[in-house]
Protein backbone atom coordinates (compact mmCIF):
# COMPACT_ATOMS: atom_id res chain seq x y z
CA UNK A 1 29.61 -236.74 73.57
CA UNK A 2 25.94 -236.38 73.52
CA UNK A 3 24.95 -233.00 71.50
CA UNK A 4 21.44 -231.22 71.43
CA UNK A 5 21.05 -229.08 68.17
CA UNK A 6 17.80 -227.17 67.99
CA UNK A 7 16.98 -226.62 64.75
CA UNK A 8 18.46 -230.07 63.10
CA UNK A 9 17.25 -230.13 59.61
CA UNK A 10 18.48 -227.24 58.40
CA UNK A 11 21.72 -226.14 56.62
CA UNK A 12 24.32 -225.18 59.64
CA UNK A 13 22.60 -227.92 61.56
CA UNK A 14 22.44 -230.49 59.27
CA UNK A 15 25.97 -230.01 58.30
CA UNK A 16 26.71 -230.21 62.51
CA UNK A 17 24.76 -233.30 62.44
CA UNK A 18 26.77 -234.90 60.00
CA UNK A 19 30.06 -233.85 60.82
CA UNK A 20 29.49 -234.92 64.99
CA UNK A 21 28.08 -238.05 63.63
CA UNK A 22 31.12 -238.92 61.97
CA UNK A 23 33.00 -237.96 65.00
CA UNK A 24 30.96 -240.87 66.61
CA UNK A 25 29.08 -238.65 68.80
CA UNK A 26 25.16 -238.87 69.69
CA UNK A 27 23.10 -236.25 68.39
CA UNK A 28 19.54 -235.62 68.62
CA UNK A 29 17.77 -232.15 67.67
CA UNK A 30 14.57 -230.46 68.49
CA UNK A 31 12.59 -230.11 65.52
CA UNK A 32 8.92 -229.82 64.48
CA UNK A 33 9.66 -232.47 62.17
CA UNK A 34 8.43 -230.93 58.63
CA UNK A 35 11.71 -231.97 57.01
CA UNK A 36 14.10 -234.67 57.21
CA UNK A 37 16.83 -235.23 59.87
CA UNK A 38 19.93 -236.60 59.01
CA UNK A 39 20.51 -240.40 59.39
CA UNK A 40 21.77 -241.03 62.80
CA UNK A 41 20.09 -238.02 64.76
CA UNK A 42 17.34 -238.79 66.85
CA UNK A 43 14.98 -236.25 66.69
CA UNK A 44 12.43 -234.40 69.34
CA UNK A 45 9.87 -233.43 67.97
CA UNK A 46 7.82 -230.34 69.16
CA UNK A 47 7.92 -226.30 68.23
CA UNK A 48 9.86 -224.28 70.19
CA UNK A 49 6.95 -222.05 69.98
CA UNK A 50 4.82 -223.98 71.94
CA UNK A 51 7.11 -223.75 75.09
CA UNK A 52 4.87 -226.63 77.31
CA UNK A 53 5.54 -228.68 74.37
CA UNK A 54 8.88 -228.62 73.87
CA UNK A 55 9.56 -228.18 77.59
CA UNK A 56 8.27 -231.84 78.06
CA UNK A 57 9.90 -233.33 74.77
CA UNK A 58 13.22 -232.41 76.11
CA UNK A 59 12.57 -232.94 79.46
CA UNK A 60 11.15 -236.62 78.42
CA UNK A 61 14.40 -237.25 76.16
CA UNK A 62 17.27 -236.60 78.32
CA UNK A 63 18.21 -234.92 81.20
CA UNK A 64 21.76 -233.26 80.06
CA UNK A 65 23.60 -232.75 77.47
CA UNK A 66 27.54 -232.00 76.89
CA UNK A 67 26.81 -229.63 74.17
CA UNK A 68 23.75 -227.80 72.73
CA UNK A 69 23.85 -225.15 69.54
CA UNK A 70 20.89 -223.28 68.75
CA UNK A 71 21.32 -222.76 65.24
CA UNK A 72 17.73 -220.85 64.91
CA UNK A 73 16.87 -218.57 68.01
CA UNK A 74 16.33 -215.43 66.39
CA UNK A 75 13.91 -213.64 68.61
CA UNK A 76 15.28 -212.08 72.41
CA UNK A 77 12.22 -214.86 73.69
CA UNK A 78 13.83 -217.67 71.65
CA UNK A 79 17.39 -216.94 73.86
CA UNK A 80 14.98 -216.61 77.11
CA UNK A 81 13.98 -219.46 76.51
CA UNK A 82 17.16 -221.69 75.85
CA UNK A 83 18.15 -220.27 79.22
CA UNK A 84 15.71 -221.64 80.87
CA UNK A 85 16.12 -224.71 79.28
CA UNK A 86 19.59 -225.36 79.62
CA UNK A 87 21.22 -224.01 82.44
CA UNK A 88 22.22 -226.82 84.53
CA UNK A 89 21.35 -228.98 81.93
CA UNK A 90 24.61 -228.77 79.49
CA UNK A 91 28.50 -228.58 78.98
CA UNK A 92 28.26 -226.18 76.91
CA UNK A 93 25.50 -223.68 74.98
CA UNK A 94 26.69 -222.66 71.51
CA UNK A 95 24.43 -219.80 70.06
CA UNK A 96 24.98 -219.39 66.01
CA UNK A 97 24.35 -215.67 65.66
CA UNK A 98 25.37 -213.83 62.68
CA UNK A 99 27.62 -210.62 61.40
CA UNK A 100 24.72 -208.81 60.98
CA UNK A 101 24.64 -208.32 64.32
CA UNK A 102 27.25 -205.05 63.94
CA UNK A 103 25.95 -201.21 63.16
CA UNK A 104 26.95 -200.98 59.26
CA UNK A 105 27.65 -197.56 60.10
CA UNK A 106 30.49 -198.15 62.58
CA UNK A 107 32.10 -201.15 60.55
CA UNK A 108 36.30 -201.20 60.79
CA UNK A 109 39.02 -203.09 59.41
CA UNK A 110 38.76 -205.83 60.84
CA UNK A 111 36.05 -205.60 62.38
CA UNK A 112 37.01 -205.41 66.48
CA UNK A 113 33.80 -208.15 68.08
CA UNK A 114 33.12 -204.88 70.82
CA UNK A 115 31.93 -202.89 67.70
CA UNK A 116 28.65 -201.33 68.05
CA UNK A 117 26.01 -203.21 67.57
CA UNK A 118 22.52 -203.14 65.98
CA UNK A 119 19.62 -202.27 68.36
CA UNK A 120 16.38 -202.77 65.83
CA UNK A 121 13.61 -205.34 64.84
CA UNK A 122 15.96 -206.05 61.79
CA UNK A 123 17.33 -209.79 61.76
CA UNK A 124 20.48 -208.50 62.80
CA UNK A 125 19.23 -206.47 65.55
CA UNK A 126 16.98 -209.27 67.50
CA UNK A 127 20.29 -211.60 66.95
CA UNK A 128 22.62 -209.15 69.16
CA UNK A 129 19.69 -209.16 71.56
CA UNK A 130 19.73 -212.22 71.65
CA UNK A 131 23.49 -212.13 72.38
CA UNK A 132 23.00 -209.31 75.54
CA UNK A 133 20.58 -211.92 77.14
CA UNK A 134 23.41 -214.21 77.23
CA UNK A 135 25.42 -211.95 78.24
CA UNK A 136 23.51 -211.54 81.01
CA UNK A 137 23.00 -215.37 82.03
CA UNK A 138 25.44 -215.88 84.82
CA UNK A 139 25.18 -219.63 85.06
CA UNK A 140 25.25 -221.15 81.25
CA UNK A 141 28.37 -221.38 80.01
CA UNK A 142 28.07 -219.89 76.60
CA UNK A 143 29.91 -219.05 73.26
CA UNK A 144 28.74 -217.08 70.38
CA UNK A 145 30.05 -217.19 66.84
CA UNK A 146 29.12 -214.68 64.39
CA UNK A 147 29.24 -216.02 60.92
CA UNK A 148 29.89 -214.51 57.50
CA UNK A 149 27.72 -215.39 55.15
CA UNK A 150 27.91 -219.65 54.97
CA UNK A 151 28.16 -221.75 51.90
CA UNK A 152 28.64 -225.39 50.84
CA UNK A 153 26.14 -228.34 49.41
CA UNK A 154 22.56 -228.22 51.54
CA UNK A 155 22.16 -224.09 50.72
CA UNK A 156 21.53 -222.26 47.20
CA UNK A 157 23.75 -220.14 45.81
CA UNK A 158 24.06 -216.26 45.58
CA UNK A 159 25.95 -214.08 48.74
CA UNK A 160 24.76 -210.76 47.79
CA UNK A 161 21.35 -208.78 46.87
CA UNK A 162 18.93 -209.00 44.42
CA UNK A 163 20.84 -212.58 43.99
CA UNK A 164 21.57 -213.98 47.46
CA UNK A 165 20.17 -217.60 47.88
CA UNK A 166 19.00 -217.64 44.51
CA UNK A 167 17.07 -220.49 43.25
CA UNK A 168 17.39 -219.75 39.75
CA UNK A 169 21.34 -218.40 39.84
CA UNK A 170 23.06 -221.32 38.08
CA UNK A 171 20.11 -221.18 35.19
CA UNK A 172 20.87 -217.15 35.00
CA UNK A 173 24.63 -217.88 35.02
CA UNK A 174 24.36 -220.31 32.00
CA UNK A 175 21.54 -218.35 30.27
CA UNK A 176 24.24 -215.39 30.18
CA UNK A 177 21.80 -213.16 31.61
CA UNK A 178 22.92 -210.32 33.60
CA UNK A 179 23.74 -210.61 37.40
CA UNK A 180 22.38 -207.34 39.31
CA UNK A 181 24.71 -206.97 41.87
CA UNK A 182 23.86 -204.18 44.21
CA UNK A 183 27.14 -201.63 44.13
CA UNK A 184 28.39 -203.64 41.15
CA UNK A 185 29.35 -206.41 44.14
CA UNK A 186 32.66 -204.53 45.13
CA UNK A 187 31.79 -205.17 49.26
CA UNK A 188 34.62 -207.33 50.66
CA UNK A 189 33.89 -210.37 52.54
CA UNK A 190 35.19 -213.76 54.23
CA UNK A 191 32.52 -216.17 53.19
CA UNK A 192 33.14 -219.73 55.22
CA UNK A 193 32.19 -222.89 53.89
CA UNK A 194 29.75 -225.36 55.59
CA UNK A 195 32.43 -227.43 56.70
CA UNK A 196 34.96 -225.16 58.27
CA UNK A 197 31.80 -223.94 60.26
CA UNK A 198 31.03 -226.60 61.87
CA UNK A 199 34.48 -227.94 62.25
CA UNK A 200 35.20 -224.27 64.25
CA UNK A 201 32.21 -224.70 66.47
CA UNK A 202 32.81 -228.47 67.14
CA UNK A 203 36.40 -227.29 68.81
CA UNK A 204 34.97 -225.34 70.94
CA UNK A 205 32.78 -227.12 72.96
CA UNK A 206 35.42 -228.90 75.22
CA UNK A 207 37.94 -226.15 75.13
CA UNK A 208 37.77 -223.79 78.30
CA UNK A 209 39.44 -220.78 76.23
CA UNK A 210 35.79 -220.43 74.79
CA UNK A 211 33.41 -220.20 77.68
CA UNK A 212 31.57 -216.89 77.42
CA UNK A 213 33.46 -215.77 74.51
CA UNK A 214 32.49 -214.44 70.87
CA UNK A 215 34.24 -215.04 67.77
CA UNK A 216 33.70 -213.95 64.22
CA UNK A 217 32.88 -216.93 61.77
CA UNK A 218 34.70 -216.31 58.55
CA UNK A 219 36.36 -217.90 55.45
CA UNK A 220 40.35 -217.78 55.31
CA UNK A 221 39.85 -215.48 52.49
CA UNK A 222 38.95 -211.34 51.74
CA UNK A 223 37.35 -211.12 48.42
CA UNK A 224 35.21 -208.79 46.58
CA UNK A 225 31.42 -209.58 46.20
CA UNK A 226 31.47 -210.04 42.90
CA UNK A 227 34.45 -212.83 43.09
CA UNK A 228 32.19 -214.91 44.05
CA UNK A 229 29.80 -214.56 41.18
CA UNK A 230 32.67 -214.60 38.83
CA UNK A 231 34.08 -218.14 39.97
CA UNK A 232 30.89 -219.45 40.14
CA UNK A 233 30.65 -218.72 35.86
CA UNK A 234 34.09 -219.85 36.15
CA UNK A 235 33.25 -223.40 36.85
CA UNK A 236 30.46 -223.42 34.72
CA UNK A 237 32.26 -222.24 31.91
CA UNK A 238 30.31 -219.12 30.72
CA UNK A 239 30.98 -215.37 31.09
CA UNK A 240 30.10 -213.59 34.01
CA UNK A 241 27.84 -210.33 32.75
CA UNK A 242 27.23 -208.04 36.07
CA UNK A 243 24.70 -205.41 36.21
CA UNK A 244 25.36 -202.62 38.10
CA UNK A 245 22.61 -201.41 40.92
CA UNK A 246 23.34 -198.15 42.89
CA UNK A 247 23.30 -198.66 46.77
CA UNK A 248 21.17 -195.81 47.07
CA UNK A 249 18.36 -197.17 45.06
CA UNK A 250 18.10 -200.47 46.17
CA UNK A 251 18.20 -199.25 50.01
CA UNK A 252 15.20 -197.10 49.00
CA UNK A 253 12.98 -200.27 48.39
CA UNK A 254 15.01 -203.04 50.32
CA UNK A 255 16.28 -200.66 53.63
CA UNK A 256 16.55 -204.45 55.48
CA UNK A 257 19.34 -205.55 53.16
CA UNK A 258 21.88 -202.06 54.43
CA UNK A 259 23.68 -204.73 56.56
CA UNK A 260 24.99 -206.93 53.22
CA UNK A 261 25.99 -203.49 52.07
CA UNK A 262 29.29 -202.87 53.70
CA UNK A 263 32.90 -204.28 53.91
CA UNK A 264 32.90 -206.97 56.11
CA UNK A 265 36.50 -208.19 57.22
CA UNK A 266 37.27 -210.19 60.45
CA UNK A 267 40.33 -211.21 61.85
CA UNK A 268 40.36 -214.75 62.60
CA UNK A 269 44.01 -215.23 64.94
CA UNK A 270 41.73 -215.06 67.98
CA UNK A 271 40.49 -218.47 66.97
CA UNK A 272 44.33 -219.16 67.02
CA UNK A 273 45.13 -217.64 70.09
CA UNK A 274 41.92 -220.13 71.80
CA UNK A 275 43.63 -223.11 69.64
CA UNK A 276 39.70 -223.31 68.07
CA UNK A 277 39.69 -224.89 64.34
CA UNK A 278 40.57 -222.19 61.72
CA UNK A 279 39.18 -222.19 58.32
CA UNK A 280 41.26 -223.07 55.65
CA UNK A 281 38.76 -224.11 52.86
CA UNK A 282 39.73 -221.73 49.60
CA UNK A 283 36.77 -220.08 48.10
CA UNK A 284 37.51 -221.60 44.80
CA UNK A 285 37.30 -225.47 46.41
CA UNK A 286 34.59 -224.90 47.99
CA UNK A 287 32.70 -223.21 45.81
CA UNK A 288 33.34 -226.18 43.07
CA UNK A 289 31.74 -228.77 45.95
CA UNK A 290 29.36 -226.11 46.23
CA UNK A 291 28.16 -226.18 42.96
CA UNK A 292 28.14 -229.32 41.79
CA UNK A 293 26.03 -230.53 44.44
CA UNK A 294 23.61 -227.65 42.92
CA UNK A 295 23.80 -229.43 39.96
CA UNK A 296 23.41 -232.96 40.87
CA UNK A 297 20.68 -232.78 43.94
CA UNK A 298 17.51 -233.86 43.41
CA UNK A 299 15.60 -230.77 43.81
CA UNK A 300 18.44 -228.76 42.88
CA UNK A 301 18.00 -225.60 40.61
């Protein structure tokens, strides 16, 4: 299997990289080269902004692939532009959007994947444009997966605001301090580790169930916000001291961050009923992989 990941040196697409490595396949990945690509993965480099650019870089590296994922389009242009590119020219085109893509005001449980969703310049909103274009693109076949928020060894720590890919969370967590956790971190979610993502995706891109279809991307468990912080101290050995922030005044300053506040619960037996990968990592495991490749990276903090 030959597989195209645009964005390769990041987290989701590093941890692809590795995983479809290991499975033996070839992967290469468009990239403007400022970090490291995993060992195996050829890379292409150019900037997807500069369209002539990359249009030759890919065109000069192959001429199909079985599978691409964009792990990065963010903007509607980004998603106009991977149509272009790749109808015709691939098995399959995997697009890694995000839950943020739903109208916090209209969230259920679970959340149905026809909910309403966001219309705005928020992050969010330009991702379920990007997912309408596709929608729209009668000649790539597509699927979309929607994750929750995505955790393992290659990210930082933290799942909810003011502490949500914190840099200095395990320091605060032994220092004691207090953890402000916007509505005292009582929002349910499914967090997924790094693996079971990419072990999902991976399954889908030979299995016809999944052409043109969405799926939520979500850990095996529900759990409270604050859960999360509180195994984290857990492992570490130290009380977990949580501060507290209304919802009202941090949306006041930080409007953005409204889609992190709200219950977000998925049911995942439509990835059984398409025979797709289910997670099964427990929050607890990998949360303890999690964190003690926090503490023993090089750069880790």
């Amino acid at each position: 299997m030959k597989l195209l990941l645009i964005g390769g040196s990041g987290f989701i697409s590093g941890a692809l990289a590795r995983t479809a490595l290991a499975r033996g396949w070839k992967v290469d990945c468009l990239t403007r080269g400022r970090r490291p690509v995993p060992d195996g993965v050829r890379p292409i480099l150019a900037d997807r902004q500069d369209i002539p650019a990359a249009t030759a870089a890919l065109r000069a590296a192959a001429d199909t692939w079985d599978v691409v994922v964009d792990c990065i389009a963010y903007h509607p242009d980004d998603m106009r532009q991977d149509i272009d590119w790749f109808t015709g020219r691939c098995g399959r085109f995997i697009f890694i959007s995000t839950d943020f893509v739903f109208d916090p005001d209209h969230r259920r449980f679970p959340q149905p994947v026809d909910s309403p969703l966001l219309d705005d310049d928020t992050y969010g909103g330009k991702k379920a444009r990007c997912e309408r274009l596709l929608h729209q693109s009668a000649n790539l076949p597509w699927t979309i997966f929607r994750p929750n928020h995505v955790y393992g060894p290659g990210s930082l720590a933290g799942c909810l605001p003011q502490h949500c890919r914190d840099d200095q969370l395990i320091e605060r967590l032994r220092r004691r301090e207090s953890i402000n956790l916007v509505g005292g971190g009582h929002f349910l979610q499914q967090p997924i580790f790094a693996d079971d993502l990419t072990n999902l995706v991976l399954s889908a891109t030979d299995n016809h169930r999944a052409v043109r279809q969405t799926y939520p991307a979500a850990g095996p468990e529900l759990i409270e916000s604050s859960r999360y912080y509180q195994l984290l101290a857990d492992d570490l050995n130290v009380p977990l001291n949580v501060r507290e922030i209304p919802v009202d005044e941090h949306l006041r300053t930080s409007p953005a961050d409204r889609p992190f506040l709200c219950h977000r619960v998925y049911d995942l037996q439509p990835l059984a009923d398409h025979h797709l990968t289910i997670p099964s990592t427990s929050m607890a495991d990998g949360l303890k992989k999690h964190l003690h490749w926090l503490l023993n990276a090089p750069q880790s903090t």
